[in-house]
C-alpha atoms as a PDB file:
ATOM      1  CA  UNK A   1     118.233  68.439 128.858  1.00  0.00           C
ATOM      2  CA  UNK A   2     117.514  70.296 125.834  1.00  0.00           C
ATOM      3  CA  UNK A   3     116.314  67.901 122.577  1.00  0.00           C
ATOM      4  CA  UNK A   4     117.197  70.826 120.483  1.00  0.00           C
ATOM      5  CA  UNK A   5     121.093  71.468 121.762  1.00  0.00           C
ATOM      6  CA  UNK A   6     121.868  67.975 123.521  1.00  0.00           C
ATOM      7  CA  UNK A   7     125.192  67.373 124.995  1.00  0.00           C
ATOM      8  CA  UNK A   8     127.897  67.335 122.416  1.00  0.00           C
ATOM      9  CA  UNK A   9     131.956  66.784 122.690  1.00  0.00           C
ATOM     10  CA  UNK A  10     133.231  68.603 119.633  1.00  0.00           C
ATOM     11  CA  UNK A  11     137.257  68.270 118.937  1.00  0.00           C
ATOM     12  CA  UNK A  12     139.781  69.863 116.992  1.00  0.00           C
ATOM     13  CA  UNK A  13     143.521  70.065 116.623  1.00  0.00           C
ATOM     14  CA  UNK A  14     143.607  72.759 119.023  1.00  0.00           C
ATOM     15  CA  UNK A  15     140.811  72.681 121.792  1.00  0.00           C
ATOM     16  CA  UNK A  16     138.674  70.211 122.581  1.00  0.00           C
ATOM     17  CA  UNK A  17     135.062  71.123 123.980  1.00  0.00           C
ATOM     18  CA  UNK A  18     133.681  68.441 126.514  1.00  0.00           C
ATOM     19  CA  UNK A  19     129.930  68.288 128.276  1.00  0.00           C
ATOM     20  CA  UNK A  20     130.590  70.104 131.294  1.00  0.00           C
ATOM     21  CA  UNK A  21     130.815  68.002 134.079  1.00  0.00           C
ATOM     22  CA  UNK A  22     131.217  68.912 138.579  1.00  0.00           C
ATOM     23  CA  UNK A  23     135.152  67.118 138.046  1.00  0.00           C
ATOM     24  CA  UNK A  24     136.681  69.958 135.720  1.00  0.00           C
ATOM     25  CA  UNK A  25     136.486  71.858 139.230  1.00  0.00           C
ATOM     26  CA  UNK A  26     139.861  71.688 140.078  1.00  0.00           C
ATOM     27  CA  UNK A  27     141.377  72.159 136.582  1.00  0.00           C
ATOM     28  CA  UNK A  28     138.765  75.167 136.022  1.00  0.00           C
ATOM     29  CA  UNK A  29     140.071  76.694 139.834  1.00  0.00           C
ATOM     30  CA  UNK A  30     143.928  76.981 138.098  1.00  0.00           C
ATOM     31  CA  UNK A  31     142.735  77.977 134.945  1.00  0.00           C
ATOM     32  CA  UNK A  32     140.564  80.755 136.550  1.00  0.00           C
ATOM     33  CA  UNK A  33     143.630  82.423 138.630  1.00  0.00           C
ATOM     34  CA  UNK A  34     145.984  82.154 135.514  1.00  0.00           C
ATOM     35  CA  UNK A  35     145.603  85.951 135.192  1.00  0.00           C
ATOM     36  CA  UNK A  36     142.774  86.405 138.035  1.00  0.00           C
ATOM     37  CA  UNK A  37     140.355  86.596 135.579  1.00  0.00           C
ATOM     38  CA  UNK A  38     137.548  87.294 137.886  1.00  0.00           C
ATOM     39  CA  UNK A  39     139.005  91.006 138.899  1.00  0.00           C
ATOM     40  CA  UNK A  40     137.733  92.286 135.205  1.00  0.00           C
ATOM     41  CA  UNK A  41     135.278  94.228 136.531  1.00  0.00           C
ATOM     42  CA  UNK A  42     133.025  94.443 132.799  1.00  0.00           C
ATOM     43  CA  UNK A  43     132.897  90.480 132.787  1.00  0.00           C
ATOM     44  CA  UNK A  44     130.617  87.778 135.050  1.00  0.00           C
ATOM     45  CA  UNK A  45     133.833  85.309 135.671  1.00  0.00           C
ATOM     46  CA  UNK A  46     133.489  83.188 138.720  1.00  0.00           C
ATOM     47  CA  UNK A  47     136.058  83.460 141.514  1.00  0.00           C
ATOM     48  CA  UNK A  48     138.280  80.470 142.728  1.00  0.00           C
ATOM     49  CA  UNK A  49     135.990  80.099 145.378  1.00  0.00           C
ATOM     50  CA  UNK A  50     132.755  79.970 143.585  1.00  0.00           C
ATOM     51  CA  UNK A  51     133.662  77.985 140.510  1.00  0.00           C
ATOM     52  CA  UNK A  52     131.445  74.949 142.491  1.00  0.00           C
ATOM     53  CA  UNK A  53     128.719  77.274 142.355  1.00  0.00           C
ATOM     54  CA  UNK A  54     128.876  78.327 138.832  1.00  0.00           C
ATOM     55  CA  UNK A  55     129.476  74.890 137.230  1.00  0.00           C
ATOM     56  CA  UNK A  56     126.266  74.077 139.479  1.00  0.00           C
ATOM     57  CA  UNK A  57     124.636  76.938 138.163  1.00  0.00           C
ATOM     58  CA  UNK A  58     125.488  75.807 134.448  1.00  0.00           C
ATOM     59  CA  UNK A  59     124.446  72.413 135.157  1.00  0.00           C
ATOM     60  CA  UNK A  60     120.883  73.070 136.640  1.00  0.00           C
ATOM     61  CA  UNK A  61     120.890  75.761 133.449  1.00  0.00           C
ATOM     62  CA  UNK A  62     121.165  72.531 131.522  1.00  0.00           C
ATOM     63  CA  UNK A  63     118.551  70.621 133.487  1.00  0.00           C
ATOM     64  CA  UNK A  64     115.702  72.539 132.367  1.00  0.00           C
ATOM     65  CA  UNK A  65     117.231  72.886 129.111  1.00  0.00           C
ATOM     66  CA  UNK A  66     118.451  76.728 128.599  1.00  0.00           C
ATOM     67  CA  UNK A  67     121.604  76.426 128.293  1.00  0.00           C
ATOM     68  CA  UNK A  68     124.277  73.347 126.721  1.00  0.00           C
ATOM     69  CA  UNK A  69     127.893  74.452 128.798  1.00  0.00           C
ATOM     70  CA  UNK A  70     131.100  73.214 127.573  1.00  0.00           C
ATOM     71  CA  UNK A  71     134.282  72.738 129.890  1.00  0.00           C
ATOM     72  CA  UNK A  72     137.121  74.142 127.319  1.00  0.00           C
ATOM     73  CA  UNK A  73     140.473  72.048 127.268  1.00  0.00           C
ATOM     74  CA  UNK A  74     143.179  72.080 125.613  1.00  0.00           C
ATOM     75  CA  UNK A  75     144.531  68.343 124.043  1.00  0.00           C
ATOM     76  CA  UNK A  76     148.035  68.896 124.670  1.00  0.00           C
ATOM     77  CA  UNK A  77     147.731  68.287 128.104  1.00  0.00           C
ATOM     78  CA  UNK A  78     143.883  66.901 128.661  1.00  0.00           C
ATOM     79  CA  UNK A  79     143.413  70.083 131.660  1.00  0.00           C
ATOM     80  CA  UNK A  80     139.905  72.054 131.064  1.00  0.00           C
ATOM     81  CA  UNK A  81     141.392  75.600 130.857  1.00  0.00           C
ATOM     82  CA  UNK A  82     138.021  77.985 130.619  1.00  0.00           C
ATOM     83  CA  UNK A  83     134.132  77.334 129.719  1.00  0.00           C
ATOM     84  CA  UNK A  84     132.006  78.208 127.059  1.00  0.00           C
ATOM     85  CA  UNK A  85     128.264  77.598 126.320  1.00  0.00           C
ATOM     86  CA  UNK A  86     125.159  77.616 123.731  1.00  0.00           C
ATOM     87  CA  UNK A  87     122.929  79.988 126.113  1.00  0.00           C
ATOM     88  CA  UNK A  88     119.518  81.461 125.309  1.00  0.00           C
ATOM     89  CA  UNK A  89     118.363  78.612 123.355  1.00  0.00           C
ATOM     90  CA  UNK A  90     115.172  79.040 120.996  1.00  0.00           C
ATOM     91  CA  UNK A  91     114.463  75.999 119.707  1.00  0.00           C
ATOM     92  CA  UNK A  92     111.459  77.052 118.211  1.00  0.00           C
ATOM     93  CA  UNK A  93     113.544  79.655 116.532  1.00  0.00           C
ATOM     94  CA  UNK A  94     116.326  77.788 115.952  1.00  0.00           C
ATOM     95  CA  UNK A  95     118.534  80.500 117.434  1.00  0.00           C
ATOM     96  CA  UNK A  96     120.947  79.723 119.880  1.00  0.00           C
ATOM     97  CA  UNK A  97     123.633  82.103 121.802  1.00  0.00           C
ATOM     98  CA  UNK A  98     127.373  81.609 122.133  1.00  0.00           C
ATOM     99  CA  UNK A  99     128.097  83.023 125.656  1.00  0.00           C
ATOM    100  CA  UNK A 100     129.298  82.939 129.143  1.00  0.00           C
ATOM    101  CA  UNK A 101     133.191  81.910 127.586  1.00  0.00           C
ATOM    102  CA  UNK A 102     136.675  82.730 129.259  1.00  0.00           C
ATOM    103  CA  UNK A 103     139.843  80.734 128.630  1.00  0.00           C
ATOM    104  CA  UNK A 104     143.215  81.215 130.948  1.00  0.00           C
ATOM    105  CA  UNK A 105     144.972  84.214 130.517  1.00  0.00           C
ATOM    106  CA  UNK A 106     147.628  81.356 128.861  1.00  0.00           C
ATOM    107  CA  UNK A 107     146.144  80.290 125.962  1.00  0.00           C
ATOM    108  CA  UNK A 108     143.891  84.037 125.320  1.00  0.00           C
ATOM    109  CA  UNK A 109     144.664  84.794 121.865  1.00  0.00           C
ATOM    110  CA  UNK A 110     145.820  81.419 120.336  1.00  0.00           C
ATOM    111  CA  UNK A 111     144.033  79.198 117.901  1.00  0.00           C
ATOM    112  CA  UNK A 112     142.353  77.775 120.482  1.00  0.00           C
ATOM    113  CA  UNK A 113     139.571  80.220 120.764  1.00  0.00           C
ATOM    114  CA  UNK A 114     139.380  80.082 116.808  1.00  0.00           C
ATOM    115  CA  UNK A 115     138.742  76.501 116.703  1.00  0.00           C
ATOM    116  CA  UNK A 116     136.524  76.285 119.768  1.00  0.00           C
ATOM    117  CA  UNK A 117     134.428  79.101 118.007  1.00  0.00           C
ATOM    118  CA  UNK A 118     134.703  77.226 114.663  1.00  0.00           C
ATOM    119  CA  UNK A 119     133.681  73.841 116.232  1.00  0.00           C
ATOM    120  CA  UNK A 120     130.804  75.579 118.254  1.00  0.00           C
ATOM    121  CA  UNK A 121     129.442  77.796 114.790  1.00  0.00           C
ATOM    122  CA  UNK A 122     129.420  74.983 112.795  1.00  0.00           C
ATOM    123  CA  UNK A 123     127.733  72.778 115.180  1.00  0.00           C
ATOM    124  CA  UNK A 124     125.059  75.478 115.318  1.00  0.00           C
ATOM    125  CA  UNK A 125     124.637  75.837 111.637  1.00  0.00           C
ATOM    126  CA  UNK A 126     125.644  72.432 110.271  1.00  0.00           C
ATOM    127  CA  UNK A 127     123.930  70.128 112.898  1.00  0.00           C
ATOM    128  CA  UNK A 128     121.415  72.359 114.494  1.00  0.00           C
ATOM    129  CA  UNK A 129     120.694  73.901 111.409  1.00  0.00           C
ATOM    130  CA  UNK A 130     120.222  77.532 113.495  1.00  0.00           C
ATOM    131  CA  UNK A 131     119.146  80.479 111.729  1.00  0.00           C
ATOM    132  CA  UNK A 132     121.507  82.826 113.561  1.00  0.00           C
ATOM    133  CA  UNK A 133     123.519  82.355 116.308  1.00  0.00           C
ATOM    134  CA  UNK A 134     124.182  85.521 118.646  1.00  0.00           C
ATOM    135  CA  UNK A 135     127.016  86.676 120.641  1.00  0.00           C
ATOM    136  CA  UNK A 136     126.639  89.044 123.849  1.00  0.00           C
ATOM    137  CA  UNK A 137     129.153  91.222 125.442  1.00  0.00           C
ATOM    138  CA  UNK A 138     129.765  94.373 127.641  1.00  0.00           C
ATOM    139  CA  UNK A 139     130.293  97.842 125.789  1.00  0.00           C
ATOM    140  CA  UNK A 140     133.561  98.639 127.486  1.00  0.00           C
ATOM    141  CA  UNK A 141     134.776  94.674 126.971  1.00  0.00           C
ATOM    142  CA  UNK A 142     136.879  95.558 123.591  1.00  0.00           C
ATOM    143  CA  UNK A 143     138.765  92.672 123.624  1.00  0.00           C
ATOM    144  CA  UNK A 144     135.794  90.662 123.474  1.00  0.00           C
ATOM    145  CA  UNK A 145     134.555  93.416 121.063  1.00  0.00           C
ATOM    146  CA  UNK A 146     137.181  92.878 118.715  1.00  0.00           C
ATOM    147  CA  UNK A 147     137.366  88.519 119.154  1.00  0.00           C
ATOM    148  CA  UNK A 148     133.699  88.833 118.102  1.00  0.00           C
ATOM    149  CA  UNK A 149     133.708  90.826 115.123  1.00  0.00           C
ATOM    150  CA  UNK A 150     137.134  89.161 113.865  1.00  0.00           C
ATOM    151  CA  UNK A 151     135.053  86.222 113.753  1.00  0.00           C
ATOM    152  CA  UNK A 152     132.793  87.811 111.283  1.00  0.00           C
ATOM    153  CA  UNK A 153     129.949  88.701 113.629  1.00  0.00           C
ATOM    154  CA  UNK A 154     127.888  91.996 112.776  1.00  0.00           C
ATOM    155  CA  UNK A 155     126.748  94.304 115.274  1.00  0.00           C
ATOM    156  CA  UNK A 156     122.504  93.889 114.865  1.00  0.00           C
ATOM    157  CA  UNK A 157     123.139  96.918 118.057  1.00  0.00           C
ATOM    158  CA  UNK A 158     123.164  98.019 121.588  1.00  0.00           C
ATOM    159  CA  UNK A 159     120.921  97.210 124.215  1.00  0.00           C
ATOM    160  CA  UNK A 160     120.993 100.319 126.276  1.00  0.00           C
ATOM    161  CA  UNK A 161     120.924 100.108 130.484  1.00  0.00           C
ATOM    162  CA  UNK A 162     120.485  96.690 129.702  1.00  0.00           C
ATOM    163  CA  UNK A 163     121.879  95.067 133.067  1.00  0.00           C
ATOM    164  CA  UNK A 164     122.820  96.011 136.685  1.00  0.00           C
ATOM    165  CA  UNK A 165     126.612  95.341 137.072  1.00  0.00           C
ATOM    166  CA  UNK A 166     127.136  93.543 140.459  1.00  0.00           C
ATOM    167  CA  UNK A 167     130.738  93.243 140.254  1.00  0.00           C
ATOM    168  CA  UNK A 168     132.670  95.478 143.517  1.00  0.00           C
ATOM    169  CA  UNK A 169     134.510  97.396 141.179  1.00  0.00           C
ATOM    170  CA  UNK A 170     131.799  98.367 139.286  1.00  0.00           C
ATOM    171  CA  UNK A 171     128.372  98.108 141.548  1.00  0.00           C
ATOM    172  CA  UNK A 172     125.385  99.491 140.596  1.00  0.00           C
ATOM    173  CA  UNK A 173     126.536 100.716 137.158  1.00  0.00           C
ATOM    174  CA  UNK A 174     124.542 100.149 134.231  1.00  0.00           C
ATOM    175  CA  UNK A 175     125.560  98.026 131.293  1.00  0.00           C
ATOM    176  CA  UNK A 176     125.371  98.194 128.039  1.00  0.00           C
ATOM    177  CA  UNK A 177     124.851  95.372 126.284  1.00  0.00           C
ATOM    178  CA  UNK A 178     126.596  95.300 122.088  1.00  0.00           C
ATOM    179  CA  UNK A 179     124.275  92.476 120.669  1.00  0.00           C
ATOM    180  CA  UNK A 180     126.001  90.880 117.089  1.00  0.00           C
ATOM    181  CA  UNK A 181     124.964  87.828 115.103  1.00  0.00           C
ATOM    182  CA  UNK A 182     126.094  85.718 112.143  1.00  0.00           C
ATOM    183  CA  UNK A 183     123.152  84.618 109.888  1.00  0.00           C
ATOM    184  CA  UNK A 184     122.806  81.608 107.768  1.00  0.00           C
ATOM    185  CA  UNK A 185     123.425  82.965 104.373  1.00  0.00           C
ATOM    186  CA  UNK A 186     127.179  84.644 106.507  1.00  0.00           C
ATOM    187  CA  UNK A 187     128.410  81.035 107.819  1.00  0.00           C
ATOM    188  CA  UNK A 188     129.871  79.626 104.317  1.00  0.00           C
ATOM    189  CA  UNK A 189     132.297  83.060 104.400  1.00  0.00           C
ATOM    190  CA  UNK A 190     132.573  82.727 108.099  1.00  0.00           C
ATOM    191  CA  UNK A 191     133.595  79.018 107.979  1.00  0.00           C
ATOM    192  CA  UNK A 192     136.250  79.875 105.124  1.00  0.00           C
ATOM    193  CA  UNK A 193     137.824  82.853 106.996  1.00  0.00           C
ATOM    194  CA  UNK A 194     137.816  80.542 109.945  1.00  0.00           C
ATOM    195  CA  UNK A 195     139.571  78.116 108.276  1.00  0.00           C
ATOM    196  CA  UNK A 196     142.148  80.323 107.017  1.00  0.00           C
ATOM    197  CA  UNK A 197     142.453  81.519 110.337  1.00  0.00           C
ATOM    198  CA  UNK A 198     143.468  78.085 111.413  1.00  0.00           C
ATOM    199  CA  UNK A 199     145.021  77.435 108.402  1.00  0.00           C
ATOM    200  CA  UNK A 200     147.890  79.974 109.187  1.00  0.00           C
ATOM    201  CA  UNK A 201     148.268  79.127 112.798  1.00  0.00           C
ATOM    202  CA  UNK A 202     151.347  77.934 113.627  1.00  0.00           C
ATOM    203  CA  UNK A 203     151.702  74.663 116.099  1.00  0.00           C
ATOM    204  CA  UNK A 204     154.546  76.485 117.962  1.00  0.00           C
ATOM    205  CA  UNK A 205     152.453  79.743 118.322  1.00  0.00           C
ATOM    206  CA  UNK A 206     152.908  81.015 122.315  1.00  0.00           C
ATOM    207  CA  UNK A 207     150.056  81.102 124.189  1.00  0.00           C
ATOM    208  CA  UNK A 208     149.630  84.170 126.113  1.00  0.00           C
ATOM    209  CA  UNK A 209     148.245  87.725 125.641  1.00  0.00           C
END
C-alpha cells in the first residue's frame, strides 16, 4: 500500500467510489459490455474476459504502492459500473494522476462522472494536499478530450510517439499522449464550477450518451 494515497471510499449523491476489491468482477463484466467498451480502439479497456486480469493487475499496482484503484458504483442500485484510479503517484512530489477511468456506456455523461471527479480532486487537494494532479489521454480520444478540459484541466502539452498502441484495430500505431493538469492555486475555481455543475444536475437526468 501506498502511505501517501491509502485506500479511501469517497461518496456522493451520485457515485460512490469504493477500494477496489476481486468481487466487483461480475458487476464490472456487465458494466464493461454495456456499449462494448473495449472495441474503442484509442482506449486500454479490458475485455469481458480479462476484467480478472486487470482488477489483478490494479491490485498488485496497489501492492507496491503505484497506484490507489477505485471500483465506480452508482448508489441507486449498489452495482460497480466502471473503475477509476490515482495512478503515477509521487509522493515525494505530492503529485498524483487521475487515470485508467471508464464508466458503462449507461451512465457516460451524467453527474456521475462530475461527482466521482469532484470527490477524487478534492481528495487530492484537500486531504493529500497534492500540488497538481494530472490527467492522461489519447490524442484522437475527444470525448475524453473534452470531459477533461470541461473539468477545468489545462493542457501543460503533448507527449509525441509517446506509446505503442496494442489494441487489433490499431496495432503498432503510435500514440500521442495530450498531458493536462489542475494546479493548486486552479482547485478553489475548479471546486466551484464543479459544484455548479452538480448544482444544476437534475435527479431525473437519463443516463446514456
Amino acid at each position: 500500500m501506498n502511505a501517501f494515497a491509502p485506500p479511501v471510499t469517497l461518496a456522493g449523491a451520485h457515485v460512490r467510489l469504493e477500494p477496489l476489491r476481486a468481487d466487483h468482477h461480475g458487476a464490472l463484466v456487465e458494466a464493461v459490455q454495456d456499449g462494448q467498451l473495449w472495441q474503442l480502439w484509442y482506449t486500454a479497456i479490458p475485455t469481458p474476459e480479462g476484467m480478472a486480469a486487470e482488477i489483478e493487475r490494479r491490485l498488485e499496482l496497489q501492492a507496491k504502492g503505484a497506484m490507489c484503484p477505485f471500483a465506480v458504483v452508482d448508489p441507486a442500485t449498489g452495482q460497480a459500473v466502471g473503475m477509476t484510479t490515482y495512478m503515477n503517484i509521487d509522493a515525494g512530489n505530492r503529485r498524483v494522476e487521475i487515470g485508467s477511468t471508464w464508466y458503462r456506456q449507461s451512465v457516460q455523461r451524467t453527474p456521475l462522472n462530475t461527482e466521482a471527479k469532484r470527490l477524487l480532486l478534492a481528495h487530492a487537494f484537500e486531504k493529500l494536499n497534492c500540488i497538481a494532479v494530472e490527467f492522461r489521454t489519447h490524442f484522437f480520444n475527444q470525448q475524453s478530450r473534452r470531459a477533461i478540459e470541461r473539468l477545468g484541466a489545462k493542457l501543460d502539452g503533448i507527449l509525441r510517439n509517446h506509446q505503442i498502441n496494442f489494441h487489433p484495430l490499431g496495432a503498432g500505431a503510435l500514440r500521442d499522449t495530450c498531458v493536462y493538469s489542475i494546479i493548486t492555486s486552479e482547485w478553489p475555481n475548479v471546486r466551484a464550477h464543479l459544484d455548479f455543475q452538480l448544482k444544476r444536475a437534475r435527479p431525473e437526468e437519463p443516463r446514456s450518451c
